[in-house]
Protein backbone atom coordinates (compact mmCIF):
# COMPACT_ATOMS: atom_id res chain seq x y z
CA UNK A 1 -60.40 -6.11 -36.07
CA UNK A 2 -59.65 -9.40 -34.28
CA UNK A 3 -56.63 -7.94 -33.08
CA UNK A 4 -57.54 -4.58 -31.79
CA UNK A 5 -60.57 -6.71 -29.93
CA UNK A 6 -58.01 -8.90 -28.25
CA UNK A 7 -56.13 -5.20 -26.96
CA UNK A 8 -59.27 -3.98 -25.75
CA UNK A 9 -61.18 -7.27 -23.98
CA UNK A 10 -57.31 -8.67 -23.00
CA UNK A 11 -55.65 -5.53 -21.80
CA UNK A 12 -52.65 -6.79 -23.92
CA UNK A 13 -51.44 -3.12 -23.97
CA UNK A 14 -52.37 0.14 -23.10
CA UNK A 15 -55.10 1.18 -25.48
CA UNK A 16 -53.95 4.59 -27.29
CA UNK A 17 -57.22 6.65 -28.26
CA UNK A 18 -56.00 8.46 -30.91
CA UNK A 19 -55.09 4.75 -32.18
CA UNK A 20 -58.44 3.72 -31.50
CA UNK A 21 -59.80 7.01 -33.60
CA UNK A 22 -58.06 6.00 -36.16
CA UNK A 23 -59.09 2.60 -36.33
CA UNK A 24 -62.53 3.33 -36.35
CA UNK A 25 -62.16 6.60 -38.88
CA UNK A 26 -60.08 4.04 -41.37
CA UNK A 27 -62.01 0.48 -40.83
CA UNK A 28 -65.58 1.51 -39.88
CA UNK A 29 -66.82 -1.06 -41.87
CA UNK A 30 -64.90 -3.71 -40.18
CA UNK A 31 -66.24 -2.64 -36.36
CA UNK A 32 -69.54 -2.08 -37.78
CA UNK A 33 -69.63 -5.53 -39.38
CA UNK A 34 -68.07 -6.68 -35.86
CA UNK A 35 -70.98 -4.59 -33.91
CA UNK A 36 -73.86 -6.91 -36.15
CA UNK A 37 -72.07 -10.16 -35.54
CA UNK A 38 -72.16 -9.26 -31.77
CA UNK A 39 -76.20 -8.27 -31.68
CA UNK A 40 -76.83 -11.19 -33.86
CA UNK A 41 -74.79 -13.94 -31.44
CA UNK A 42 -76.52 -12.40 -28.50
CA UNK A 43 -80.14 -12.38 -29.97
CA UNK A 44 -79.61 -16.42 -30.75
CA UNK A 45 -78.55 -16.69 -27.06
């Protein structure tokens, strides 16, 4: 997940969606595990 964040935020290459689709169909729990971390850093400040 690390590595698909730094394609996304970085622009390190063109982002394919049906790479992204399968990304998210294969590691859901991974992003959604990524999405709490997020919410939780941001709600600490």
């Amino acid at each position: 997940m690390v590595a698909f964040r730094n394609v996304v935020v970085h622009r390190y290459l063109r982002v394919d969606p049906r790479i992204v689709r399968s990304i998210v169909e294969r590691d859901l729990g991974d992003l959604l595990a990524f999405v709490a971390a997020v919410e939780e850093r941001l709600r600490r400040g």
